[in-house]
N, C-alpha and C. Protein backbone atom coordinates (compact mmCIF):
# COMPACT_ATOMS: atom_id res chain seq x y z
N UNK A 1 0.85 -1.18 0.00
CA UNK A 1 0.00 0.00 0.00
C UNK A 1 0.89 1.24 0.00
N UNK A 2 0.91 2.22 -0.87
CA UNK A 2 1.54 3.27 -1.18
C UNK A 2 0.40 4.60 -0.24
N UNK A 3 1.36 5.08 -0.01
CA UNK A 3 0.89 6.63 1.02
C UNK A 3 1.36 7.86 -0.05
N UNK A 4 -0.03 8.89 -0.15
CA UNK A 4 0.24 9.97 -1.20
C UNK A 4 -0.03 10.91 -0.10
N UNK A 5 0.90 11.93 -0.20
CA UNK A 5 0.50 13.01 0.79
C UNK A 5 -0.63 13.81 -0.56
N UNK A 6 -1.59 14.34 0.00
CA UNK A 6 -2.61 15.31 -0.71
C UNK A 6 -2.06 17.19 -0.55
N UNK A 7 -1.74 17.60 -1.55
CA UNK A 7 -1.64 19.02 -1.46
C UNK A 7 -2.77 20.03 -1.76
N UNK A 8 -2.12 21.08 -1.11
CA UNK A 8 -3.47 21.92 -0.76
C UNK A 8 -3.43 22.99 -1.84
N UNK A 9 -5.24 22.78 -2.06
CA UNK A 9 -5.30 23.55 -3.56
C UNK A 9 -5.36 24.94 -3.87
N UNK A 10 -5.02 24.87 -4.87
CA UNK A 10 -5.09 26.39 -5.53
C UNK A 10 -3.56 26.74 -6.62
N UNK A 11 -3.23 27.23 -7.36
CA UNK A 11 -2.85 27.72 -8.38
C UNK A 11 -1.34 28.06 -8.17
N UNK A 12 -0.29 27.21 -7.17
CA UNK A 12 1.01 27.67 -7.03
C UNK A 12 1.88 27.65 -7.83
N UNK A 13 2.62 28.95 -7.71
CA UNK A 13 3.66 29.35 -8.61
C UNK A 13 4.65 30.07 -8.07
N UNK A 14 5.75 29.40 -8.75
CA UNK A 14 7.29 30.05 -8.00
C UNK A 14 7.45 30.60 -7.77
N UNK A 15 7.61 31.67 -6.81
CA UNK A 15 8.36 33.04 -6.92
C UNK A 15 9.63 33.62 -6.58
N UNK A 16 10.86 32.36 -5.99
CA UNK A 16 11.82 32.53 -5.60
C UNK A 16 12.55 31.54 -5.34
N UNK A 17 13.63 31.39 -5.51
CA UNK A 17 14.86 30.54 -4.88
C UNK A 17 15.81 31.06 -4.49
N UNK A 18 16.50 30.95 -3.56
CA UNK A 18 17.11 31.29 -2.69
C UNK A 18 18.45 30.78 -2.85
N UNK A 19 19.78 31.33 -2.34
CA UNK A 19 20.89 30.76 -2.78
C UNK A 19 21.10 29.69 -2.13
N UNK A 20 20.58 29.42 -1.18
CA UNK A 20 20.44 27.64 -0.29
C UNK A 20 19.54 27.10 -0.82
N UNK A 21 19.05 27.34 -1.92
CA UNK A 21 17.79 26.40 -2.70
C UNK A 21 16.34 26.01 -2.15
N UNK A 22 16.00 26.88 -1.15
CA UNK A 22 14.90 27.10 -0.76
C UNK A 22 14.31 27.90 -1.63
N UNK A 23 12.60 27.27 -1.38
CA UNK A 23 11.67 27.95 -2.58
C UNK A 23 10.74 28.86 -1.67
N UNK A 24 10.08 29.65 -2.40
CA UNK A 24 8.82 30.36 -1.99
C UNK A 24 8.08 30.52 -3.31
N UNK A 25 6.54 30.25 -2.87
CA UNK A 25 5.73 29.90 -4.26
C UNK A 25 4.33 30.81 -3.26
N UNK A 26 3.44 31.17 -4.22
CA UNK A 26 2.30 31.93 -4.18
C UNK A 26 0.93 30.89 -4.90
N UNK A 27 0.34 31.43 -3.93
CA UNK A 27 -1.16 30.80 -4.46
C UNK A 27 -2.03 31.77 -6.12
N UNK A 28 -1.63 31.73 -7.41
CA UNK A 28 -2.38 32.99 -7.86
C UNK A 28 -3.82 32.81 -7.70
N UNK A 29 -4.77 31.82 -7.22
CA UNK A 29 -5.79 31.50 -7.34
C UNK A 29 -6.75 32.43 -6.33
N UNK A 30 -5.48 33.24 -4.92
CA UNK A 30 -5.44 33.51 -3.61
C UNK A 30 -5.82 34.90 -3.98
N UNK A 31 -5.26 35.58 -5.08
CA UNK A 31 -4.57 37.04 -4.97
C UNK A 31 -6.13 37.99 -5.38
N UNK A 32 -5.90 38.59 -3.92
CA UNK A 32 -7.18 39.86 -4.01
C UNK A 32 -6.70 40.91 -3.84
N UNK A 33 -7.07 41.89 -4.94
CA UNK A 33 -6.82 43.36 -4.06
C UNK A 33 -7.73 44.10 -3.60
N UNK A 34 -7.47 44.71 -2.51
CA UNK A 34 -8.25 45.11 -1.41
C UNK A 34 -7.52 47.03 -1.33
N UNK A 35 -8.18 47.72 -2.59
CA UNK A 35 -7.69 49.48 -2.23
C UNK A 35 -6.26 48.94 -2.79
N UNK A 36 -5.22 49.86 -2.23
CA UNK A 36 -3.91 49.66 -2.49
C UNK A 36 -3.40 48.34 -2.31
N UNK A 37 -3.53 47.54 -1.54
CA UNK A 37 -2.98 46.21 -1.09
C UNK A 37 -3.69 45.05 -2.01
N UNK A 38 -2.83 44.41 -1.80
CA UNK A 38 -2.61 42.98 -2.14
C UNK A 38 -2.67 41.66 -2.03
N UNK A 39 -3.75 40.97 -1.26
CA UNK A 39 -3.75 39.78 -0.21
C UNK A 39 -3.58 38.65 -1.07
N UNK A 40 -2.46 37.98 -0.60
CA UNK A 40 -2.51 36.45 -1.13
C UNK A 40 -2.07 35.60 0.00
N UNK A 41 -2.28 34.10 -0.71
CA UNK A 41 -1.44 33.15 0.32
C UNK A 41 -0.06 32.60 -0.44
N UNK A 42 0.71 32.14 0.60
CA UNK A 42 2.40 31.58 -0.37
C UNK A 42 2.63 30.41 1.13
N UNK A 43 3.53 29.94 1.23
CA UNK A 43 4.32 29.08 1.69
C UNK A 43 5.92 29.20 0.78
N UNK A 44 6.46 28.45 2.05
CA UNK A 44 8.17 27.82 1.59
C UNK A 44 7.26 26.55 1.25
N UNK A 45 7.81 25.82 -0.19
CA UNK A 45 7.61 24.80 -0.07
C UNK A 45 8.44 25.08 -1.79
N UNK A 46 9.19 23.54 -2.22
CA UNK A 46 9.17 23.73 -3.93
C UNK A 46 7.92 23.50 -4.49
N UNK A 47 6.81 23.62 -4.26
CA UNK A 47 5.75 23.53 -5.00
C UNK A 47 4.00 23.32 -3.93
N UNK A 48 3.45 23.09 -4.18
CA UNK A 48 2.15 23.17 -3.59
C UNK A 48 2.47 22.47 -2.05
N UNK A 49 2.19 23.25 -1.22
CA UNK A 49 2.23 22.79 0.22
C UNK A 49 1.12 21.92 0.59
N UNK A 50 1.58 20.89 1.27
CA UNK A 50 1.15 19.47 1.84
C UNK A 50 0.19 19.47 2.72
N UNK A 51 0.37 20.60 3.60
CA UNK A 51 -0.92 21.17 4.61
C UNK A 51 -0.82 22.56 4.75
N UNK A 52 -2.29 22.42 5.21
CA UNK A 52 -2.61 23.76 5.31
C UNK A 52 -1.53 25.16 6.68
N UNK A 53 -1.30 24.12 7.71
CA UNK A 53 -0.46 24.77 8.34
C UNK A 53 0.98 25.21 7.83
N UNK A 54 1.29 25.46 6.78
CA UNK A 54 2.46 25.52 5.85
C UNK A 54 2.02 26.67 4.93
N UNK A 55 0.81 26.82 5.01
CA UNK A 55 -0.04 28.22 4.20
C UNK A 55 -0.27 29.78 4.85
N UNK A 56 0.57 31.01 4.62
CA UNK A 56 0.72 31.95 5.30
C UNK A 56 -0.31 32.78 4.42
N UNK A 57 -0.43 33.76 4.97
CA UNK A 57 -1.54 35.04 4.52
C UNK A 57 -0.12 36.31 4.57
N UNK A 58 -0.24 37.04 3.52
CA UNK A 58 0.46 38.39 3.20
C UNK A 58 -0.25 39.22 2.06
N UNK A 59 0.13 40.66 2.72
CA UNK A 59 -0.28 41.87 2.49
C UNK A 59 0.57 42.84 1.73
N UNK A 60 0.75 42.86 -0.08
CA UNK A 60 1.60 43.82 -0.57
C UNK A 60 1.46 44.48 -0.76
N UNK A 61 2.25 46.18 -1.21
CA UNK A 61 1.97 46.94 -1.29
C UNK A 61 3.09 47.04 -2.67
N UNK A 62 2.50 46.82 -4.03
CA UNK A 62 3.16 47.19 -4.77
C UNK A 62 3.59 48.31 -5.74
N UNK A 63 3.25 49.41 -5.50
CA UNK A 63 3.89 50.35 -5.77
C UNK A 63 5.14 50.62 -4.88
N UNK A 64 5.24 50.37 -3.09
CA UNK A 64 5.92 50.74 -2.64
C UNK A 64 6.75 48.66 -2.61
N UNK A 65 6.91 48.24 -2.83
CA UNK A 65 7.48 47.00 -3.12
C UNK A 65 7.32 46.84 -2.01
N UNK A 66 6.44 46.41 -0.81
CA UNK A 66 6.35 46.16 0.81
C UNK A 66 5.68 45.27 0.74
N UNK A 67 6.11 44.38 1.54
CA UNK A 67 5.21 43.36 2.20
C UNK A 67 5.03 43.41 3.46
N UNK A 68 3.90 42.74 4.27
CA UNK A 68 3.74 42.37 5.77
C UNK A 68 3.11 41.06 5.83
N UNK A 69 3.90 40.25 6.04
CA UNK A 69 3.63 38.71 6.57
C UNK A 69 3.77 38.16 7.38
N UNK A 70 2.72 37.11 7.98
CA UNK A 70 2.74 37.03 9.23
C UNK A 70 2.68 35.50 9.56
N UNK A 71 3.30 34.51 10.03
CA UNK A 71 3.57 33.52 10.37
C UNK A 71 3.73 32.59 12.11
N UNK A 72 3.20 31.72 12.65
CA UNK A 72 4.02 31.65 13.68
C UNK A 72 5.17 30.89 13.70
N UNK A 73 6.03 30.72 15.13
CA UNK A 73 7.05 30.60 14.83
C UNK A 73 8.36 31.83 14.33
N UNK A 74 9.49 30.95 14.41
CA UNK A 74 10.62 31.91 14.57
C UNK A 74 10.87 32.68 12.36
N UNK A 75 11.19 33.82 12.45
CA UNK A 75 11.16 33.95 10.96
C UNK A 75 12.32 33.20 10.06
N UNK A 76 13.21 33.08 10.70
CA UNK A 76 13.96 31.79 10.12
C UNK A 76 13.06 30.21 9.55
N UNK A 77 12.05 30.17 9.97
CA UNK A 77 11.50 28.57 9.75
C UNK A 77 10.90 29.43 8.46
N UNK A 78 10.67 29.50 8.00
CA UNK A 78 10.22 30.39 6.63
C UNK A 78 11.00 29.93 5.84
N UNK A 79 12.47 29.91 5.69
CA UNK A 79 13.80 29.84 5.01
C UNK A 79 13.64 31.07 3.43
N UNK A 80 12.82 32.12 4.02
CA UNK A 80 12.80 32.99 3.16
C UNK A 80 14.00 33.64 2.37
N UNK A 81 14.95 33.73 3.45
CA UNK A 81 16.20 34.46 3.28
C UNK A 81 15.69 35.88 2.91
N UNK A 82 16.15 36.23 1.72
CA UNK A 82 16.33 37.37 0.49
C UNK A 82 15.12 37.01 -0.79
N UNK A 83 13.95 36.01 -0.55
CA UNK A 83 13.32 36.31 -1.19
C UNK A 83 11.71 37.15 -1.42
N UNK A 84 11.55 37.32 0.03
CA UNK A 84 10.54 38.63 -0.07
C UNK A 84 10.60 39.20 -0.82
N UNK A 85 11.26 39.98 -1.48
CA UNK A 85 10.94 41.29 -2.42
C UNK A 85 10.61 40.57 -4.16
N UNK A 86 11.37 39.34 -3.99
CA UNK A 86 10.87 38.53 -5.39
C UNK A 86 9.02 38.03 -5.14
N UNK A 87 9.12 38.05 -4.21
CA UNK A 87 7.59 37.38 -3.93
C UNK A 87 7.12 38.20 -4.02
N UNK A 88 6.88 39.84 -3.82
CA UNK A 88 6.77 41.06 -3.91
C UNK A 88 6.13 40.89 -5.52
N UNK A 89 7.47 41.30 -6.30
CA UNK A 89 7.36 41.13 -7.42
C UNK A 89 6.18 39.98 -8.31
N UNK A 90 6.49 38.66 -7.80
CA UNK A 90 6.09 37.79 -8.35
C UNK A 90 4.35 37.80 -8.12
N UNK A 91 4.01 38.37 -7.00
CA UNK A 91 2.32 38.67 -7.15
C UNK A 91 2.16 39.73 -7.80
N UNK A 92 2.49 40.87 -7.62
CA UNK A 92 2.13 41.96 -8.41
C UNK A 92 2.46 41.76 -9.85
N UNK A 93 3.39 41.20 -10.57
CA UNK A 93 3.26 40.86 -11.68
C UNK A 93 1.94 40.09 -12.25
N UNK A 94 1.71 39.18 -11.01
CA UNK A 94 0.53 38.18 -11.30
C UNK A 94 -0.91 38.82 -11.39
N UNK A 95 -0.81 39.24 -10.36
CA UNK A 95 -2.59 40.15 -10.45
C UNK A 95 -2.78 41.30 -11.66
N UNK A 96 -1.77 40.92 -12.50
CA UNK A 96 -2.22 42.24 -13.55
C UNK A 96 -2.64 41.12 -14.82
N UNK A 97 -2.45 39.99 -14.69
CA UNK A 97 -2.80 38.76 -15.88
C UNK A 97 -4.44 38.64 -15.07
């Protein structure tokens, strides 16, 4: 009997790798704008996250390239590094398709 982990749905797409080869990917299925801002969901994961506790909520502001994301836990477990501002990028590019 083979075990499939089930990933959690919606529309993920890359938005970063990191020079330690950690990923960060975005939900585009997620992305609302709300006035100036930006709400989507993303995770670290290389591709669609496995559970839902692995699924963060963030707030961009892309004209001013800002994000505010909020996670628990230490911000290291993220393994974001230096790719916020690509994730930045990588939704606001997205919500204009």
């Amino acid at each position: 009997m083979s075990t499939r982990q089930s990933q959690v749905e919606g529309e993920w797409d890359l938005a970063c790798e990191s020079k330690r080869g950690n990923h960060l990917v975005f939900d585009r299925e997620s992305i609302r704008e709300i006035g100036n801002a930006t709400l989507f969901r993303w995770a670290a994961a290389d591709r669609a996250p496995v559970s839902e506790d692995a699924v963060y909520t963030a707030v961009a502001d892309c004209s001013a390239k800002s994000i505010e994301a909020h996670w628990p836990g230490k911000r290291t477990a993220t393994r974001a590094g230096t790719c916020g501002r690509h994730l930045v990028d990588a939704v606001c590019a997205a919500r204009t398709h």
